[in-house]
N, C-alpha and C. Protein backbone atom coordinates (compact mmCIF):
# COMPACT_ATOMS: atom_id res chain seq x y z
N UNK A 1 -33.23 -27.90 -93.49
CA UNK A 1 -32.82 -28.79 -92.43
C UNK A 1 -31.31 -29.03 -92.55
N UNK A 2 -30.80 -28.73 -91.74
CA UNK A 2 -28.87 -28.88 -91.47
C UNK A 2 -28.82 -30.49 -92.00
N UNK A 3 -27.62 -30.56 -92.92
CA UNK A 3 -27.00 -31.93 -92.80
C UNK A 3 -26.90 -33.06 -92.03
N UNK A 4 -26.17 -32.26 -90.90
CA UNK A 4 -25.88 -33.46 -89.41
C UNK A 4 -26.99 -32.80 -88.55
N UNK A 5 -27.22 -33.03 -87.50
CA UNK A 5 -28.18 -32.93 -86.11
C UNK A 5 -27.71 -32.06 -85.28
N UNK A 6 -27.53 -30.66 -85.59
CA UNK A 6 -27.04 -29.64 -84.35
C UNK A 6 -27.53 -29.79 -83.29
N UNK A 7 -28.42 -30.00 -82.61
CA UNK A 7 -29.33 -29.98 -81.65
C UNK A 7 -29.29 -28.66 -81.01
N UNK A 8 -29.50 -27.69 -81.89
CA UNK A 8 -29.25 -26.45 -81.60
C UNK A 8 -30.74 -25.58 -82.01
N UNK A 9 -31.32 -24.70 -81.64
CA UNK A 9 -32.20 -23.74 -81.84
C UNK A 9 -31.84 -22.21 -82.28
N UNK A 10 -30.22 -22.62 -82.30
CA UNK A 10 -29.43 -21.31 -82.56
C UNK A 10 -29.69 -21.39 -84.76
N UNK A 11 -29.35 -20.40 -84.71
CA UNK A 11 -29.77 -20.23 -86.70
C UNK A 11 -27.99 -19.73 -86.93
N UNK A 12 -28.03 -20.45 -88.60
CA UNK A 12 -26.51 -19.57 -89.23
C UNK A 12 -25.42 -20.30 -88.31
N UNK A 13 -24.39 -19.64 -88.63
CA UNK A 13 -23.10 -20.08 -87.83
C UNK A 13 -23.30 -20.32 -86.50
N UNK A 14 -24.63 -19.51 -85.39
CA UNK A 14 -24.39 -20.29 -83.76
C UNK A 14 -24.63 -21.23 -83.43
N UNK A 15 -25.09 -21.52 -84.64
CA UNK A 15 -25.53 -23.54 -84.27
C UNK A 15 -24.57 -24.03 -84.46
N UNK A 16 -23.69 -23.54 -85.47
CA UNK A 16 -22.46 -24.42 -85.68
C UNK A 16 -21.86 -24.31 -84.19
N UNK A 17 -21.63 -23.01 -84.07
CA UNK A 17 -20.37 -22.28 -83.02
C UNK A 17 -21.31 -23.67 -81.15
N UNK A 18 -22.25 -23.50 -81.43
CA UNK A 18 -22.73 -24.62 -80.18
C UNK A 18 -22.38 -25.80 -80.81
N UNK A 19 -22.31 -26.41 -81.64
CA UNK A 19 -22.60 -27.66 -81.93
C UNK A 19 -20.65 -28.03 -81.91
N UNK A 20 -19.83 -27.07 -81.93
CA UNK A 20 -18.18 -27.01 -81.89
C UNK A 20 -17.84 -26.20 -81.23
N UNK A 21 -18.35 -25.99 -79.99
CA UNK A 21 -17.75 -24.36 -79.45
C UNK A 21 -15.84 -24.25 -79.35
N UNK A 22 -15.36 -25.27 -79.80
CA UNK A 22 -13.87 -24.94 -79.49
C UNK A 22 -13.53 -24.25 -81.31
N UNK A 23 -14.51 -24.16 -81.97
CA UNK A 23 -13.99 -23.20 -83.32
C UNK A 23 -14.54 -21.49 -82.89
N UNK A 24 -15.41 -21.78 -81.85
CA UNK A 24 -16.61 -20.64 -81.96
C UNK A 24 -15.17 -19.16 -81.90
N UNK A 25 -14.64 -19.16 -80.46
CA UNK A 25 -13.46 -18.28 -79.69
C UNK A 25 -13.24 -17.98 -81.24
N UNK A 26 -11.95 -18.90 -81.78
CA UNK A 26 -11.09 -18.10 -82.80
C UNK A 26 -11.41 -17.91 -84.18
N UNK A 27 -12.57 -18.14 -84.14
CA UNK A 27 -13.44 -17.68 -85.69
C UNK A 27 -14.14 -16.48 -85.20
N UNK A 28 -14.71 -16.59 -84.19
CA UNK A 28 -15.16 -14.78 -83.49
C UNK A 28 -14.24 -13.81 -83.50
N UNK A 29 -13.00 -14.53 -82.86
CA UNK A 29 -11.66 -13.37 -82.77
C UNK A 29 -11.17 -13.24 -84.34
N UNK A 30 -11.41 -14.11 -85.58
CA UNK A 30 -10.38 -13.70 -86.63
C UNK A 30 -11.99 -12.35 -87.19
N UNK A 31 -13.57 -12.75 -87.12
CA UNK A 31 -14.09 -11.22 -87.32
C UNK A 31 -13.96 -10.26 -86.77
N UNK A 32 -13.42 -10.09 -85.17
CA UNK A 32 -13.27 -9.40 -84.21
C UNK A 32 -12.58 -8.12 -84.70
N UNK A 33 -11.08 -9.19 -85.17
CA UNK A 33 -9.92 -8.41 -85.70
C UNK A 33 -10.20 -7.70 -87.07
N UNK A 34 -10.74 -8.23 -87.70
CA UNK A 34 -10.98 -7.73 -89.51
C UNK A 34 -11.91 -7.15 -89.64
N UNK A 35 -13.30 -6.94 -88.52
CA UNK A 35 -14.14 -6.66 -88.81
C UNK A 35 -14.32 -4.77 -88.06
N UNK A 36 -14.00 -5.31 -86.64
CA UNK A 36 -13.89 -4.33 -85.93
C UNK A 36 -12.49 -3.82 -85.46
N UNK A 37 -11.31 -4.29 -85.65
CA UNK A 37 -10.13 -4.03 -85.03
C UNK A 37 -10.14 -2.25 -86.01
N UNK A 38 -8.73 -2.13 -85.00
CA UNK A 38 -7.97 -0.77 -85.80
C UNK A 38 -7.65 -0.74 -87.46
N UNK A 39 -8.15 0.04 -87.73
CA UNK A 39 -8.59 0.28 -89.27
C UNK A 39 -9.05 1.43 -89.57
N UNK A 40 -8.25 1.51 -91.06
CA UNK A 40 -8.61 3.08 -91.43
C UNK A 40 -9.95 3.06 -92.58
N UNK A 41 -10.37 1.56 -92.54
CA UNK A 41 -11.58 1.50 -93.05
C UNK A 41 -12.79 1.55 -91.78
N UNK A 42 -13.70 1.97 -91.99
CA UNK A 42 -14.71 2.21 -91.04
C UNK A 42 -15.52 0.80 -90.59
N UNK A 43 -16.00 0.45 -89.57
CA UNK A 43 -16.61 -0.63 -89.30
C UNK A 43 -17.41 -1.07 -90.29
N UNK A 44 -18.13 -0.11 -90.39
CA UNK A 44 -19.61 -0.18 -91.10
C UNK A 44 -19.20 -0.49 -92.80
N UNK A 45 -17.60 -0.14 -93.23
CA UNK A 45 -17.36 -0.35 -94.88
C UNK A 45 -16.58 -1.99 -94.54
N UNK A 46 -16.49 -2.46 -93.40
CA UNK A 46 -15.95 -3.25 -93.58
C UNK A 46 -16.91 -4.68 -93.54
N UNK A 47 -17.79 -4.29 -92.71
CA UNK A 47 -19.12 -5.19 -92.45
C UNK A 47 -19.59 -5.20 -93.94
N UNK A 48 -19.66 -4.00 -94.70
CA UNK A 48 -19.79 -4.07 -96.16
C UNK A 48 -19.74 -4.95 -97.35
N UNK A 49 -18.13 -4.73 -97.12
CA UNK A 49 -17.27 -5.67 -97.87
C UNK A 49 -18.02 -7.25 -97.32
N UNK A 50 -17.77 -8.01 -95.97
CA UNK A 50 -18.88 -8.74 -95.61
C UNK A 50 -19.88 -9.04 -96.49
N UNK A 51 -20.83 -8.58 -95.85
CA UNK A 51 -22.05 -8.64 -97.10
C UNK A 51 -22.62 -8.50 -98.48
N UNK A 52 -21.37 -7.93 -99.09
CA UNK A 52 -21.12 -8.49 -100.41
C UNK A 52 -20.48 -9.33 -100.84
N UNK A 53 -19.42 -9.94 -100.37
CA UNK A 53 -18.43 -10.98 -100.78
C UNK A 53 -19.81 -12.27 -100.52
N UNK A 54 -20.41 -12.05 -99.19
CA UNK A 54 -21.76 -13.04 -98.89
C UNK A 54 -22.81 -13.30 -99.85
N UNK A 55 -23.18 -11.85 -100.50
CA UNK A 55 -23.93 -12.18 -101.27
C UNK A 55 -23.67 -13.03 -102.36
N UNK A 56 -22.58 -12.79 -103.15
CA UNK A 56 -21.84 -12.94 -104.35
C UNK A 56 -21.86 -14.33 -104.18
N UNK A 57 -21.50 -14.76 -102.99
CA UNK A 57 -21.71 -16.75 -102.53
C UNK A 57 -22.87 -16.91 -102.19
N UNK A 58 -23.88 -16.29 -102.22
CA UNK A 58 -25.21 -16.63 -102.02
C UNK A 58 -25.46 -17.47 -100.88
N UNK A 59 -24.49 -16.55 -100.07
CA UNK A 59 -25.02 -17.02 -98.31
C UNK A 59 -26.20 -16.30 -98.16
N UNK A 60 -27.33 -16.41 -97.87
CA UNK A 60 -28.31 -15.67 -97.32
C UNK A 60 -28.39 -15.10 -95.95
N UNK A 61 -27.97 -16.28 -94.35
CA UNK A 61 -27.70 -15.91 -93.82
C UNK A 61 -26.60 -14.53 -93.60
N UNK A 62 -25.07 -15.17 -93.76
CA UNK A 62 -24.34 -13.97 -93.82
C UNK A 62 -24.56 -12.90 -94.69
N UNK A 63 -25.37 -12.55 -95.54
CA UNK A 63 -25.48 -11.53 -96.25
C UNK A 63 -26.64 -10.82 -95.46
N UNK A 64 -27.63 -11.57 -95.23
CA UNK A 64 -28.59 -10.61 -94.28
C UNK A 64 -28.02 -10.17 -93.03
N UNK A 65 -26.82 -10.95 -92.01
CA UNK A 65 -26.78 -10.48 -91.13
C UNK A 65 -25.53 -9.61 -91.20
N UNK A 66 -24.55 -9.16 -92.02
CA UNK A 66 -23.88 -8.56 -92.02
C UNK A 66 -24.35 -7.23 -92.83
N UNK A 67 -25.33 -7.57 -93.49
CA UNK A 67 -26.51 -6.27 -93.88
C UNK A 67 -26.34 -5.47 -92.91
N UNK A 68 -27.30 -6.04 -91.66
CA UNK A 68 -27.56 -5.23 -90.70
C UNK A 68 -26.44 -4.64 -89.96
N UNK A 69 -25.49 -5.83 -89.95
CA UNK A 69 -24.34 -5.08 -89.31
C UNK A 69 -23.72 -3.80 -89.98
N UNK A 70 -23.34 -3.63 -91.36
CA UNK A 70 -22.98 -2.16 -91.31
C UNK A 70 -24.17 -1.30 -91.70
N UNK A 71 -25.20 -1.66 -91.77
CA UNK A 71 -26.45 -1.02 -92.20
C UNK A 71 -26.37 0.04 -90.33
N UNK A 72 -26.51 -0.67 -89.39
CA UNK A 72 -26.21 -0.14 -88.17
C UNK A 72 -25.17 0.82 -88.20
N UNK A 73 -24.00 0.66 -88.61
CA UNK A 73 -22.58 1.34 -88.76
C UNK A 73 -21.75 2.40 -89.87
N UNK A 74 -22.99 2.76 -90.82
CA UNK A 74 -23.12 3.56 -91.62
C UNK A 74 -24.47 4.38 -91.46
N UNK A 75 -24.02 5.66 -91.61
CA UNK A 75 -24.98 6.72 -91.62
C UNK A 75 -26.18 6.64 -92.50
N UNK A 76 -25.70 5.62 -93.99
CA UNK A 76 -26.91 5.73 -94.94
C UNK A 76 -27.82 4.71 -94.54
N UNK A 77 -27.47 3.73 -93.36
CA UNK A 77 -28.17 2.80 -93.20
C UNK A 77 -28.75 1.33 -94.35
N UNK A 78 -29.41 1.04 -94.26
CA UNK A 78 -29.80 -0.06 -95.00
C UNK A 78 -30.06 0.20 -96.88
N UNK A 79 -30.38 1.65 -96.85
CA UNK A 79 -30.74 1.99 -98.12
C UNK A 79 -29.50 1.91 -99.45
N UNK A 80 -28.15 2.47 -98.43
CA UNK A 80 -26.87 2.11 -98.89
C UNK A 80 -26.44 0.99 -99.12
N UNK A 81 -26.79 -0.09 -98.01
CA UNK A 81 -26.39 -1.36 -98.29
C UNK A 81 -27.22 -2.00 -99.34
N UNK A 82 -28.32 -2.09 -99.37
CA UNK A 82 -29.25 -2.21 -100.85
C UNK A 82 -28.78 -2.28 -101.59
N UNK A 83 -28.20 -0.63 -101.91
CA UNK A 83 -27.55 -0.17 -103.51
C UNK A 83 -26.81 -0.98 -103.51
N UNK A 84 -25.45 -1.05 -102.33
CA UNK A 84 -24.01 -1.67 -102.91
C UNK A 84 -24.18 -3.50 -103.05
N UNK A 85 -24.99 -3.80 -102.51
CA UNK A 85 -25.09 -5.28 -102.50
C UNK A 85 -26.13 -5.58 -104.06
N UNK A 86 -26.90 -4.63 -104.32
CA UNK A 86 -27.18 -4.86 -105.72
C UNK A 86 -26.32 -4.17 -106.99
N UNK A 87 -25.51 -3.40 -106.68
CA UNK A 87 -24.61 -2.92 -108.24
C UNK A 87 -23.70 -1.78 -107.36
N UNK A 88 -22.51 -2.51 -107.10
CA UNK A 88 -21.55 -1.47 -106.55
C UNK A 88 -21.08 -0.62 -106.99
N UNK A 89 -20.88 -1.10 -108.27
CA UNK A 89 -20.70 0.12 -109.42
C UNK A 89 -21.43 1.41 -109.29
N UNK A 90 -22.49 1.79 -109.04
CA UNK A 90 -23.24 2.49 -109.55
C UNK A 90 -23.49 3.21 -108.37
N UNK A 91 -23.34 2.18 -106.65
CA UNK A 91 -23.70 2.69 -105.78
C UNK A 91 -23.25 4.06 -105.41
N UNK A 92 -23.72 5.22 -104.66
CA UNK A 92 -23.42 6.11 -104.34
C UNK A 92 -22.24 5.82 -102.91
N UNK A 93 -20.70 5.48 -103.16
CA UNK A 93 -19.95 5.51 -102.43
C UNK A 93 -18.58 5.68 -102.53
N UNK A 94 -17.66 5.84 -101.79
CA UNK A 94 -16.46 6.83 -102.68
C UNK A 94 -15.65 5.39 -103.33
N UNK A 95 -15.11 6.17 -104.26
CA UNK A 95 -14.35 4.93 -105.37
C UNK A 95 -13.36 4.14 -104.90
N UNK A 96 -12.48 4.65 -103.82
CA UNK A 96 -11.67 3.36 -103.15
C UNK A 96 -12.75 2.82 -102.58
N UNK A 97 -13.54 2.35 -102.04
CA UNK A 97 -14.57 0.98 -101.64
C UNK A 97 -15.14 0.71 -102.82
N UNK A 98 -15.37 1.48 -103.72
CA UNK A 98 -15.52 0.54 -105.25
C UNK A 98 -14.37 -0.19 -105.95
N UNK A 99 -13.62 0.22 -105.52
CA UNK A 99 -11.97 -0.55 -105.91
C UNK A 99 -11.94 -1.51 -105.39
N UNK A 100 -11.72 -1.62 -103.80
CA UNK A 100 -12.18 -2.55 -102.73
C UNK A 100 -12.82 -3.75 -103.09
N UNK A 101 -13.95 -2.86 -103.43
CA UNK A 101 -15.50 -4.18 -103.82
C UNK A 101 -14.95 -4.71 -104.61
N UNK A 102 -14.11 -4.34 -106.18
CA UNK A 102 -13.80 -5.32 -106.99
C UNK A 102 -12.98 -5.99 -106.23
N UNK A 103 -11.69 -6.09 -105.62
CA UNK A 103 -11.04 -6.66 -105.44
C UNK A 103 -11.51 -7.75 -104.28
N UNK A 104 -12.51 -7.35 -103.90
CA UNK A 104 -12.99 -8.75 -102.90
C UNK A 104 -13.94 -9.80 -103.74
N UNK A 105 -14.48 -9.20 -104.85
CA UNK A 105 -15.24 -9.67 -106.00
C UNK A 105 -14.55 -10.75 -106.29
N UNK A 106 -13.16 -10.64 -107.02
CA UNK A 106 -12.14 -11.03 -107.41
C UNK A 106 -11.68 -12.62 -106.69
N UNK A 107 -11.35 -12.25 -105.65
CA UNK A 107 -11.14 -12.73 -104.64
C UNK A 107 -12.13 -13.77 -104.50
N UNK A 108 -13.63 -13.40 -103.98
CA UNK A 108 -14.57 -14.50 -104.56
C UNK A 108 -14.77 -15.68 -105.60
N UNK A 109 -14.05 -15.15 -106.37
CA UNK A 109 -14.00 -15.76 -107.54
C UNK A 109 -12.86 -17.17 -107.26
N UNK A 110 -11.66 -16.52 -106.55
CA UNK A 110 -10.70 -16.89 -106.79
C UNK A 110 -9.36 -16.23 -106.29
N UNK A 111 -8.87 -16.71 -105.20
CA UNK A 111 -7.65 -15.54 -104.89
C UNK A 111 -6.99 -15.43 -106.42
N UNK A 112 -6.93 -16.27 -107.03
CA UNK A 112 -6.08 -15.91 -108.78
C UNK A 112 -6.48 -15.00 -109.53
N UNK A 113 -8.06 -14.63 -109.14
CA UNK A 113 -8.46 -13.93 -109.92
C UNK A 113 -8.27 -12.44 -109.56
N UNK A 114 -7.33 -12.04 -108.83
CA UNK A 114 -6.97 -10.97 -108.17
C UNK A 114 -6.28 -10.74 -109.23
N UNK A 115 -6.27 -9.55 -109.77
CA UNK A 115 -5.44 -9.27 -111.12
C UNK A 115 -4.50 -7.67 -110.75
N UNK A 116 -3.00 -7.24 -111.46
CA UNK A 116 -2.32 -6.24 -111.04
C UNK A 116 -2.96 -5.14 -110.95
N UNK A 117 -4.18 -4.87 -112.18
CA UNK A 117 -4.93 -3.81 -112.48
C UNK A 117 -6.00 -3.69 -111.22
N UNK A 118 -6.39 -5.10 -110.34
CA UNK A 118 -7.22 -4.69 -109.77
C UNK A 118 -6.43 -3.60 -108.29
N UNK A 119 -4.97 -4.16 -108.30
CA UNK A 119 -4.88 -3.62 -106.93
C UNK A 119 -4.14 -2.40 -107.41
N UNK A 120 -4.00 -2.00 -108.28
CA UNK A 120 -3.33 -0.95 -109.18
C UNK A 120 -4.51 0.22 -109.00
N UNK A 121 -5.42 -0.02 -109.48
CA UNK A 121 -7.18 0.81 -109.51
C UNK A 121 -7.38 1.09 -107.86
N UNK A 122 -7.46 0.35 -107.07
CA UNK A 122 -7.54 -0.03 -105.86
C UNK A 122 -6.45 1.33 -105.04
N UNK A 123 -5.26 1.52 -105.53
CA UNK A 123 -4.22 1.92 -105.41
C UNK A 123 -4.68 3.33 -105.53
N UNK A 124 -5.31 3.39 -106.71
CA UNK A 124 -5.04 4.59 -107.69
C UNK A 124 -6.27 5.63 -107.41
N UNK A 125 -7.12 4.88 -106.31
CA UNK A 125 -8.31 5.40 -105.54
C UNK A 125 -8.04 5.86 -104.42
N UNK A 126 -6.96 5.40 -103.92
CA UNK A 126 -6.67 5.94 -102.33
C UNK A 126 -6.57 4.80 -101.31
N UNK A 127 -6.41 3.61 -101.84
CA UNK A 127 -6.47 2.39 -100.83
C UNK A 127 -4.94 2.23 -100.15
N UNK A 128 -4.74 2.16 -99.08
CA UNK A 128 -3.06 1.35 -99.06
C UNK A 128 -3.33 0.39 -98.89
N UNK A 129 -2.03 0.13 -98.64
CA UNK A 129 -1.75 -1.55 -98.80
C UNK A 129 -2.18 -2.65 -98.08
N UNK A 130 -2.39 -1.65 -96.89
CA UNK A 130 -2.83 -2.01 -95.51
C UNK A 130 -4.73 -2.79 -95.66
N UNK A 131 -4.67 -1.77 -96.54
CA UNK A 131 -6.94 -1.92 -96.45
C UNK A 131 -6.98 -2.96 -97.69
N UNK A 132 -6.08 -2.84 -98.55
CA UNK A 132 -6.07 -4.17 -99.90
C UNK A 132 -6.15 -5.37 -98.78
N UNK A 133 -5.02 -5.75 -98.20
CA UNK A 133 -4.52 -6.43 -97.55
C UNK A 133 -6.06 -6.96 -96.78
N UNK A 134 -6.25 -6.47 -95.64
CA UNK A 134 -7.31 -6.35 -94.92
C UNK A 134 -8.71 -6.74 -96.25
N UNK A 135 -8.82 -6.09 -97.07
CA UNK A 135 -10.18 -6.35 -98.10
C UNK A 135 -10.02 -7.38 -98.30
N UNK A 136 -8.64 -8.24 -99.16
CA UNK A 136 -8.45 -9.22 -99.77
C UNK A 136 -8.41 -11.09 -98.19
N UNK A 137 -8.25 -10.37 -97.26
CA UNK A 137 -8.42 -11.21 -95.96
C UNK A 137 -9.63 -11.14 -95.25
N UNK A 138 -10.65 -10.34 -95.84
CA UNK A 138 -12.10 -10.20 -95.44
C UNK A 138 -12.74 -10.85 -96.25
N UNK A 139 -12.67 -10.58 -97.31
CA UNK A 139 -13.25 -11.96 -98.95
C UNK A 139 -12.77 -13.07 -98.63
N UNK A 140 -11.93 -13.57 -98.44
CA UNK A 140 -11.74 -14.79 -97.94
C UNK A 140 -11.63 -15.92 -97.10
N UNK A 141 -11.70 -14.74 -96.09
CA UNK A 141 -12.64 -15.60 -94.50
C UNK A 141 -13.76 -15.91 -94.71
N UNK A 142 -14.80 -14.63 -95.56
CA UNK A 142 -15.83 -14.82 -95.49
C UNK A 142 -16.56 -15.64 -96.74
N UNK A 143 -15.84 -16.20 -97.30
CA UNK A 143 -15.83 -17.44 -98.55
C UNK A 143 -15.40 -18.59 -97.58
N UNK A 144 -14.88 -18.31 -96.30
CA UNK A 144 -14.52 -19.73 -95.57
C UNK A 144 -16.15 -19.82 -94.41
N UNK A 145 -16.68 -18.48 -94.13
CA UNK A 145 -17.44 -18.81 -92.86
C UNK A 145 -19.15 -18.66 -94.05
N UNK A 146 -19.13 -18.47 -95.36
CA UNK A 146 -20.66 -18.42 -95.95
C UNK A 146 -20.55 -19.92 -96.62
N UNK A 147 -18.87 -20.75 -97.08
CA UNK A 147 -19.12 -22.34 -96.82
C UNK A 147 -19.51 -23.54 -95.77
N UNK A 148 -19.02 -22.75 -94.80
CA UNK A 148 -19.29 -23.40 -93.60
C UNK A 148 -21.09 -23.43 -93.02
N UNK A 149 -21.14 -22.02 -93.24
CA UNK A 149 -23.08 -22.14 -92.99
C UNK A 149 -23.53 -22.41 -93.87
N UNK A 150 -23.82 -22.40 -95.35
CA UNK A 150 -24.01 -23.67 -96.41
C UNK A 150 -23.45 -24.73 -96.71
N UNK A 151 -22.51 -25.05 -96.45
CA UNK A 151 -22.42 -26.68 -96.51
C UNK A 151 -22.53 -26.99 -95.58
N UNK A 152 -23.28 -27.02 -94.60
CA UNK A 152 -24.17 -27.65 -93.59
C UNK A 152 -25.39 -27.59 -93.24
N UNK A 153 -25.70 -26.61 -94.44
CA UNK A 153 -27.05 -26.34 -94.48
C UNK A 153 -27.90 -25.80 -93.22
N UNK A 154 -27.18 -24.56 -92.61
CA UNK A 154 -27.79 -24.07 -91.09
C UNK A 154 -28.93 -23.39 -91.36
N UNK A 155 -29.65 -23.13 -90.60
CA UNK A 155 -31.35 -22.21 -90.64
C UNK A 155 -30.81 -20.91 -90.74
N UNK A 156 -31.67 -20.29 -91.33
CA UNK A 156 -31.61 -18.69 -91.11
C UNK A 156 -32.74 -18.67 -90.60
N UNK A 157 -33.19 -17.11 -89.81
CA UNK A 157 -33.92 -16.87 -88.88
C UNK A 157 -35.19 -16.88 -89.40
N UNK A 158 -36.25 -17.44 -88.98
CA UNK A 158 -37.58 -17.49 -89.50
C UNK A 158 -38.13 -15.95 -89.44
N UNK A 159 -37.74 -14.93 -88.20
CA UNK A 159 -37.65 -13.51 -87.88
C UNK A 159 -36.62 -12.67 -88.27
N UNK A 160 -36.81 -11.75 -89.30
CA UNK A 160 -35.54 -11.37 -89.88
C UNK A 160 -35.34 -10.16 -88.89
N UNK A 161 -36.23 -9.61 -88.26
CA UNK A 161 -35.37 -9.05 -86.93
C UNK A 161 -34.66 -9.45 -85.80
N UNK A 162 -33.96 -11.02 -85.70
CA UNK A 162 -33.41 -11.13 -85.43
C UNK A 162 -31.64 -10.04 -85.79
N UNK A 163 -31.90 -10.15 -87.08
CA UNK A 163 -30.41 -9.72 -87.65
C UNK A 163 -30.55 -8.20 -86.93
N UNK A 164 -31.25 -7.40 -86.57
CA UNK A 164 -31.13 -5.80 -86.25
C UNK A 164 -30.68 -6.10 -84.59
N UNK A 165 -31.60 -7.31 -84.33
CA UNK A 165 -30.89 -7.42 -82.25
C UNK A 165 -29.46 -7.92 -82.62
N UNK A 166 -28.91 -8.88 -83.56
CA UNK A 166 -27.61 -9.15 -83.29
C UNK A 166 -26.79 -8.18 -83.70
N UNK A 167 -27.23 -6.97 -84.92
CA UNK A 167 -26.09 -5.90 -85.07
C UNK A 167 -26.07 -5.24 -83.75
N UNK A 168 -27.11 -4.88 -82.75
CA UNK A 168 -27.57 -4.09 -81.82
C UNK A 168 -25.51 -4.31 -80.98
N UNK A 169 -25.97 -5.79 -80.91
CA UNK A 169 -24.78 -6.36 -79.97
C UNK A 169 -23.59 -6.28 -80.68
N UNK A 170 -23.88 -6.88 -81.73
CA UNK A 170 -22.48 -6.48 -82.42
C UNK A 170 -21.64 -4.74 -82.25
N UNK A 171 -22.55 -4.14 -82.64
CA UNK A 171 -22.03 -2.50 -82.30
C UNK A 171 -21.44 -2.10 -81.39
N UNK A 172 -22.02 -2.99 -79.75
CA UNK A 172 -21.85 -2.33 -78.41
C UNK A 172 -20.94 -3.31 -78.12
N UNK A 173 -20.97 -4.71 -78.35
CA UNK A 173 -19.79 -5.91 -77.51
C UNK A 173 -19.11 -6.37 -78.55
N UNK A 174 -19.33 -6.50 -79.89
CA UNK A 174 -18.59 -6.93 -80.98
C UNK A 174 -18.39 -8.56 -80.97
N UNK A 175 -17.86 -9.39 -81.98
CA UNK A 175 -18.26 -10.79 -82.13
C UNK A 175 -17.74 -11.45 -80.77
N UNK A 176 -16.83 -11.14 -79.95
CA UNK A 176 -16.96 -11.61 -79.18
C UNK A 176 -17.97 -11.53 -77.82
N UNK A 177 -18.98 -10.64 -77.84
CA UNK A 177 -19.77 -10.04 -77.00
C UNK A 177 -20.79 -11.65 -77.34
N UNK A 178 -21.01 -12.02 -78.78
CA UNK A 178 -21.90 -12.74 -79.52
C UNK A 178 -21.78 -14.07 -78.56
N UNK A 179 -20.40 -14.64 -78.39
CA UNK A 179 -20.53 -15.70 -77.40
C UNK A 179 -21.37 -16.78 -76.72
N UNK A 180 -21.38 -17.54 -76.97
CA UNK A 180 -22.79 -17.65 -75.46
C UNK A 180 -23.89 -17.06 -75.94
N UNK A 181 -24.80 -16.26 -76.56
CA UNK A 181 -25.99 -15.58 -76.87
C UNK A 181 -26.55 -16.26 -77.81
N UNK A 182 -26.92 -17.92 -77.85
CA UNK A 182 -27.54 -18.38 -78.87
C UNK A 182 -27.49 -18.21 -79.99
N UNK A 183 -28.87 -18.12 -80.59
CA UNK A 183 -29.21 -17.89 -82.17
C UNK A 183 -29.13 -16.18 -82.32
N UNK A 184 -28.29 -15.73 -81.80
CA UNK A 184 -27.40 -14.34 -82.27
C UNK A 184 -26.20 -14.58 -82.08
N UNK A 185 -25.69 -15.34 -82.48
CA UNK A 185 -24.03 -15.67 -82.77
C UNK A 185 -23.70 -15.64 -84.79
N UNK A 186 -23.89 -14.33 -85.00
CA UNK A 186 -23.08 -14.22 -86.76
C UNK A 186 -22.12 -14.30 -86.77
N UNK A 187 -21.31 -15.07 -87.70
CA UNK A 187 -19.98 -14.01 -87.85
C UNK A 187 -19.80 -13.97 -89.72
């Protein structure tokens, strides 16, 4: 049961995004940009990064629904996201997004805990500066939007196929498509 009284039927952040719609716009537009904008990381590794930095905070919501989101946006589908959300290390994926992963790890922890070696490794995998940059501003939005749906304690979906209709939309209209669409508003 949420903290305050959403009076919302929306689950996760769209209850929030109804219950404040003047945050909903530019918290949609800052995933819009990081999630889906121009990038030489792929949607689907970036929704990634997402759902691990989520897990690691033990958002449930955002970790299931950004599951689906690059689970949709990667070829290996859900079986990939599995691996990397349970031991990235080990997962079958190329070593700059294992560089990546630490450094959003990191980041989780603590922007301090960003260490020279991590963006050095990061570096030394094939990352520029550009996708550090971008990784290290994706961990930390999403340490701002998996506090926001736990410390308010929002519902997650009693139907976990909800999360496959909101990647559906996410793929084709992207977070701002999410808008207005109730209890399919992730970010």
């Amino acid at each position: 049961m949420p903290h305050i009284p959403l009076n919302s039927d929306a689950v996760g952040i769209g209850s929030l995004f109804e219950y404040r719609p003047e945050t909903a716009r530019p918290m949609s537009e800052l995933a819009e940009i990081l999630l889906r904008g121009p990038s030489t990381l792929s949607r689907g590794e970036r929704e990634l990064i997402a759902s691990y930095v989520s897990r690691l905070n033990d958002c449930d919501f955002c970790t299931s629904s950004h599951a689906a989101f690059a689970a949709a946006q990667l070829p290996e589908g859900m079986p990939l996201v599995d691996q990397v959300r349970a031991d990235a290390a080990s997962a079958p994926i190329p070593d700059k997004l294992k560089a990546l992963l630490q450094v959003a790890a990191a980041v989780q922890r603590g922007g301090k805990h960003v260490q020279d070696e991590d963006v050095a490794a990061a570096r030394k995998a094939g990352a520029t500066d550009i996708e550090i940059h971008d990784t290290v501003l994706i961990a930390a939005a999403f340490c701002m939007f998996n506090r926001y749906v736990d410390g308010l304690a929002t519902t997650v979906p009693k139907d976990p196929s909800g999360y496959v209709s909101a990647a559906e939309v996410i793929v084709s209209a992207g977070y701002l498509g999410l808008l207005g669409q109730g209890d399919e508003q992730p970010a």
